[in-house]
N, C-alpha and C. Protein backbone atom coordinates (compact mmCIF):
# COMPACT_ATOMS: atom_id res chain seq x y z
N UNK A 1 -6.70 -3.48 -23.41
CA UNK A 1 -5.65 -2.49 -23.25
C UNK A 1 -4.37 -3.20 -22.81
N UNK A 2 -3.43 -3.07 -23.13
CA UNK A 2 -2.08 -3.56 -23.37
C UNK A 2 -1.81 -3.12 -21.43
N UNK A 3 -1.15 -4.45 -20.67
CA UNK A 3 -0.40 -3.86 -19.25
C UNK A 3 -0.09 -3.08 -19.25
N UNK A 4 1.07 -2.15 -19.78
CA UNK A 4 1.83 -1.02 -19.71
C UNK A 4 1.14 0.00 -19.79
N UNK A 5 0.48 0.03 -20.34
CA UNK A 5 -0.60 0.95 -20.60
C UNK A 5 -1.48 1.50 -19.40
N UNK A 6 -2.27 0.63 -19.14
CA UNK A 6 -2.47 0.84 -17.60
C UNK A 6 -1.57 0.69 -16.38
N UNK A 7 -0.66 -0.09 -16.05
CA UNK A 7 0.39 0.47 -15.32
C UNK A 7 0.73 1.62 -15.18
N UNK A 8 0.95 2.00 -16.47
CA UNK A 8 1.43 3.80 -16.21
C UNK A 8 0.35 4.77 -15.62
N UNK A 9 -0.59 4.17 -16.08
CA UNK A 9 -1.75 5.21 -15.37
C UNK A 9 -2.28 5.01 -14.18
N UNK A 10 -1.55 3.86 -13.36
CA UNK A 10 -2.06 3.40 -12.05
C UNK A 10 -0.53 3.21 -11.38
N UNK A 11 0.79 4.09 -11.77
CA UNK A 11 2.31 4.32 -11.60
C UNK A 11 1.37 4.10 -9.64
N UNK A 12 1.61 5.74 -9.23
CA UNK A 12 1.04 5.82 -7.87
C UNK A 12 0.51 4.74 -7.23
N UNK A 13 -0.84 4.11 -7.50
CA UNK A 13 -1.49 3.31 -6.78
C UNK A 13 -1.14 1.69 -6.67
N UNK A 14 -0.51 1.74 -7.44
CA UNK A 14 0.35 0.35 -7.64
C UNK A 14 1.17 0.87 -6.02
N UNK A 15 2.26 1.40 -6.78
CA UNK A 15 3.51 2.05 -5.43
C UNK A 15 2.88 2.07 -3.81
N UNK A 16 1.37 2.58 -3.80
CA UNK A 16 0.93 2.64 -2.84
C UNK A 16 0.76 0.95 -1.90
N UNK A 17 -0.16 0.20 -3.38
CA UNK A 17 -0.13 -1.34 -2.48
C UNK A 17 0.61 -1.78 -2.48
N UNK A 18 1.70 -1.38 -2.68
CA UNK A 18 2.98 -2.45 -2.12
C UNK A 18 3.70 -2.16 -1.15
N UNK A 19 3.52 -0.47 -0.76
CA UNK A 19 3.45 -0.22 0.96
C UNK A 19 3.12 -0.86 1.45
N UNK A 20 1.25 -0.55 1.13
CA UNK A 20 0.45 -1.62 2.47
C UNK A 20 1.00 -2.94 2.45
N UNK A 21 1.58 -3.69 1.59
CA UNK A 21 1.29 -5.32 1.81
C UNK A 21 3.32 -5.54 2.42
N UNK A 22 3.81 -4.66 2.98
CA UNK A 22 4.97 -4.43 3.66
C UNK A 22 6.32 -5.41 2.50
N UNK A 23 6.18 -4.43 1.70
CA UNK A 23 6.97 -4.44 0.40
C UNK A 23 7.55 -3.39 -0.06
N UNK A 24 8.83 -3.15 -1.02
CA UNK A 24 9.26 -1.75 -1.34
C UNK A 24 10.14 -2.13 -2.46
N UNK A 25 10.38 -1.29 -3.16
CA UNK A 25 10.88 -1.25 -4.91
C UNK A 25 10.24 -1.91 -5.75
N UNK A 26 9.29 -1.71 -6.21
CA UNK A 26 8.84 -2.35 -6.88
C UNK A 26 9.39 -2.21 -8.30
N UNK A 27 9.67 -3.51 -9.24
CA UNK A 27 10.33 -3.18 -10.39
C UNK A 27 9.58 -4.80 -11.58
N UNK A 28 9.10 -3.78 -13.07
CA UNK A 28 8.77 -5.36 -13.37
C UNK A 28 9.48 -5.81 -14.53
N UNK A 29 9.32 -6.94 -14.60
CA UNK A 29 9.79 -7.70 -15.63
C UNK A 29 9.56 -8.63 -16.97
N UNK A 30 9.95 -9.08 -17.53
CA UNK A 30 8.97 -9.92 -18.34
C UNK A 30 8.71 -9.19 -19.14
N UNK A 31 7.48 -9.26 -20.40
CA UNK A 31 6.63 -8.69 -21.38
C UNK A 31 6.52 -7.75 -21.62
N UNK A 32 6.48 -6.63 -20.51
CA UNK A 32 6.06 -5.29 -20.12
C UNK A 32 7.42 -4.70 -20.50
N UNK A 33 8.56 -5.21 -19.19
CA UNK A 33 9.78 -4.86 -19.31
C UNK A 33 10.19 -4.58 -20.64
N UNK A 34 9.99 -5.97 -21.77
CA UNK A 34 10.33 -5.92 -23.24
C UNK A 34 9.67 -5.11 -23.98
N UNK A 35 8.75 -4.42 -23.87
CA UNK A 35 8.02 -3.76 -25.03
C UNK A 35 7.01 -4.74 -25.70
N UNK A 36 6.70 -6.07 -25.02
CA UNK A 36 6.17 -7.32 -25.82
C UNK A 36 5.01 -7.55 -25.37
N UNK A 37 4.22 -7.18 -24.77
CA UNK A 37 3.29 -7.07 -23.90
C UNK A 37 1.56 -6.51 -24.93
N UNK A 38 0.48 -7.42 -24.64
CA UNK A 38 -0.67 -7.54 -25.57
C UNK A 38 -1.67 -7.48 -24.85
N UNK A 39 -2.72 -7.30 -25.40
CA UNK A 39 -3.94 -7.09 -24.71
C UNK A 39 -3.94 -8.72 -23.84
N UNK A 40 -3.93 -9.13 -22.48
CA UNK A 40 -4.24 -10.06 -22.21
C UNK A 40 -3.08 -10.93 -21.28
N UNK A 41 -1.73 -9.89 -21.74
CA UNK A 41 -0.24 -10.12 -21.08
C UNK A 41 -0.77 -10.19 -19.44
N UNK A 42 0.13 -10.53 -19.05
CA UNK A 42 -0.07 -10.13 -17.17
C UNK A 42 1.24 -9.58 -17.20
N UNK A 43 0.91 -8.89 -15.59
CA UNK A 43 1.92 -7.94 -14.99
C UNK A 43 2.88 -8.68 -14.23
N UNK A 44 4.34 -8.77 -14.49
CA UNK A 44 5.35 -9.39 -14.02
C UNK A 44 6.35 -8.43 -12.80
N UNK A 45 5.67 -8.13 -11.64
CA UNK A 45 6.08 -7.42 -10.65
C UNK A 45 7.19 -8.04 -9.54
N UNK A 46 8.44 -7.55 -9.32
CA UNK A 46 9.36 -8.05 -8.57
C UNK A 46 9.34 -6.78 -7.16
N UNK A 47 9.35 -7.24 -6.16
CA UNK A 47 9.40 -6.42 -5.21
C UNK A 47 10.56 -7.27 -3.97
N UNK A 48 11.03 -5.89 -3.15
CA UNK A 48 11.47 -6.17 -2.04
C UNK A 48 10.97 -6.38 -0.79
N UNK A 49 10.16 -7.78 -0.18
CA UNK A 49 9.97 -7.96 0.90
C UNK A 49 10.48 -6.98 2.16
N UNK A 50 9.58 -6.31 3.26
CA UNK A 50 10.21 -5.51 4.11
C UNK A 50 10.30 -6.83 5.40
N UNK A 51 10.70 -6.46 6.47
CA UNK A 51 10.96 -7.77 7.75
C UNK A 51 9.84 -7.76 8.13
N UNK A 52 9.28 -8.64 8.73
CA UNK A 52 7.96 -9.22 9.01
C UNK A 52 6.55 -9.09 8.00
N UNK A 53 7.58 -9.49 6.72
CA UNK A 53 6.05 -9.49 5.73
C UNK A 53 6.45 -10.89 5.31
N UNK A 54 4.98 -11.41 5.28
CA UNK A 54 4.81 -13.22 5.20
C UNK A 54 4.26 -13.24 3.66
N UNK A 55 3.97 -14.55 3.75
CA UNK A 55 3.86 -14.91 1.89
C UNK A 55 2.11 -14.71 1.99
N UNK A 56 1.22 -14.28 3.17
CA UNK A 56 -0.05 -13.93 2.91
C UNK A 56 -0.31 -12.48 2.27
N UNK A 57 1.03 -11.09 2.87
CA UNK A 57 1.05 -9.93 2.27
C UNK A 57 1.70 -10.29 0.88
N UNK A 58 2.20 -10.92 0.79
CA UNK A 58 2.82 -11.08 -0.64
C UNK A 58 1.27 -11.66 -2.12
N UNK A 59 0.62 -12.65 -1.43
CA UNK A 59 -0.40 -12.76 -1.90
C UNK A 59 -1.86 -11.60 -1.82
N UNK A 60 -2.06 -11.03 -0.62
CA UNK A 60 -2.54 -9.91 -0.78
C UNK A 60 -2.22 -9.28 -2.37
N UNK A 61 -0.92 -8.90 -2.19
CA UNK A 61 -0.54 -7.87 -3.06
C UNK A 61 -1.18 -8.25 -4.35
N UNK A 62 -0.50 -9.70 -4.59
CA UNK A 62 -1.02 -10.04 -6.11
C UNK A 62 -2.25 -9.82 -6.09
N UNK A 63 -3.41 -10.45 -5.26
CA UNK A 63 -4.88 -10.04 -5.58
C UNK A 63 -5.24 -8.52 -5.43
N UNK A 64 -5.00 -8.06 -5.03
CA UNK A 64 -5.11 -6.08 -5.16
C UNK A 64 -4.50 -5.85 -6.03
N UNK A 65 -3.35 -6.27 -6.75
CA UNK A 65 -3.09 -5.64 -7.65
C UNK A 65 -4.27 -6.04 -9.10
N UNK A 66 -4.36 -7.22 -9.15
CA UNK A 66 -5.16 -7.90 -10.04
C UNK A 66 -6.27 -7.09 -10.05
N UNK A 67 -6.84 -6.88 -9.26
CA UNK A 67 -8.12 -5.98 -8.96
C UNK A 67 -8.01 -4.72 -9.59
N UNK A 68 -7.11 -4.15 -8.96
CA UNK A 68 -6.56 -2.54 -9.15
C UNK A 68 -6.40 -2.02 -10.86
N UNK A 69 -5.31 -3.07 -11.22
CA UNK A 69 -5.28 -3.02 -12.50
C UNK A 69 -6.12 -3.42 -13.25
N UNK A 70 -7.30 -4.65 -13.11
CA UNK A 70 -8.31 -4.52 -14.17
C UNK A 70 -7.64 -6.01 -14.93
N UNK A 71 -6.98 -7.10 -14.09
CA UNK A 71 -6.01 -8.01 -14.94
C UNK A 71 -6.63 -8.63 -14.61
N UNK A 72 -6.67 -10.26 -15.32
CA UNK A 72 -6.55 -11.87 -14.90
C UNK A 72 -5.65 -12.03 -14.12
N UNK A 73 -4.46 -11.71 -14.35
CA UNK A 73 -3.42 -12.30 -13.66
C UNK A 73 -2.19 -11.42 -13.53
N UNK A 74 -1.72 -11.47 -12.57
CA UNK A 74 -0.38 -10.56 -12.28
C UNK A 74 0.62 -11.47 -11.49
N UNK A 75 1.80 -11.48 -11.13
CA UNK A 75 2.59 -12.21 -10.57
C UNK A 75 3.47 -11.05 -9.76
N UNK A 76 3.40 -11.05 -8.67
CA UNK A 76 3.84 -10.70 -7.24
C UNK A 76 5.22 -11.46 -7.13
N UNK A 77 6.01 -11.21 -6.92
CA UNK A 77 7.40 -12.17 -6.65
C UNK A 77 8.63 -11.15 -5.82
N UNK A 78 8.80 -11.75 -4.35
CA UNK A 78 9.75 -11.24 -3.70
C UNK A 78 11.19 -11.73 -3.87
N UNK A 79 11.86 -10.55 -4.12
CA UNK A 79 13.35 -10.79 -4.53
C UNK A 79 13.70 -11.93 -3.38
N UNK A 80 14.56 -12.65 -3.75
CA UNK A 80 15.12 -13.70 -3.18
C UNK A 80 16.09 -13.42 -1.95
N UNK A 81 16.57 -12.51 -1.94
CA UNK A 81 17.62 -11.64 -1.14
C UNK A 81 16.08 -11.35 0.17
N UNK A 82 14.89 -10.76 -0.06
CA UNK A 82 14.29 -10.18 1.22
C UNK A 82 13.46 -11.79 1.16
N UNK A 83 13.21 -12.55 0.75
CA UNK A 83 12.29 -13.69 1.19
C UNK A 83 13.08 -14.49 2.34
N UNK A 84 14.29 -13.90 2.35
CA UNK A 84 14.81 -15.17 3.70
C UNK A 84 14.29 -14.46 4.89
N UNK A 85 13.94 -13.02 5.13
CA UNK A 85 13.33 -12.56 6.02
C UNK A 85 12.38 -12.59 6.28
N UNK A 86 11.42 -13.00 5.34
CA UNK A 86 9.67 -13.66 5.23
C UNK A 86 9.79 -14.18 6.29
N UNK A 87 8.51 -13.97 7.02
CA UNK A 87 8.18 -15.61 7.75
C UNK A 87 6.74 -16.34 7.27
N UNK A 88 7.21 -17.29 7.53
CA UNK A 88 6.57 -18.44 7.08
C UNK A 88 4.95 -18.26 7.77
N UNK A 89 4.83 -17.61 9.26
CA UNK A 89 3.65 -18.01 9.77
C UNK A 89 3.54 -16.66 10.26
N UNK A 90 2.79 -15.82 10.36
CA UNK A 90 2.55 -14.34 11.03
C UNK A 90 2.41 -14.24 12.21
N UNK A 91 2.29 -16.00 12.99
CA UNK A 91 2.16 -15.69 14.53
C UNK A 91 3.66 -16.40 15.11
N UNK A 92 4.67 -16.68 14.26
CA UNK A 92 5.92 -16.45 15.02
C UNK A 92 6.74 -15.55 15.44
């Protein structure tokens, strides 16, 4: 089944894990974005890091989403603008 395809039918629960993993807007890009997207594409997801989310919620995300959606592979990527607020270690 083509990404988009299931994306749309998992719109909500997507939106939901990127609450939990302290993230917000989620918007994607790539393949999907184009209409170019094949049985086997991955999901090209850009999100906004919230303050005190580290690159382990960011990885969370990608593996729940991977899961969620039923993919090999998805790509998680925090806009560049909220990653300077990342931290590096969850116990600083």
């Amino acid at each position: 089944m083509r990404p988009c395809v299931v994306l749309v039918a998992n719109r909500l629960a997507v939106r939901e894990a990127v609450a939990r993993y302290r993230a917000t807007s989620p918007r994607i890009f790539g393949s999907v974005l184009r209409g170019q997207d094949h049985d086997g594409s991955d999901i090209d997801l850009l999100v906004d890091a919230l303050p005190g989310a580290t690159l382990f919620d960011l990885g969370g995300l990608q593996e729940e989403l991977q899961s969620l959606l039923g993919l090999r592979r998805s790509d998680a990527v925090a806009c560049a603008a909220s990653r300077q607020g990342m931290q590096r270690n969850p116990n600083q």
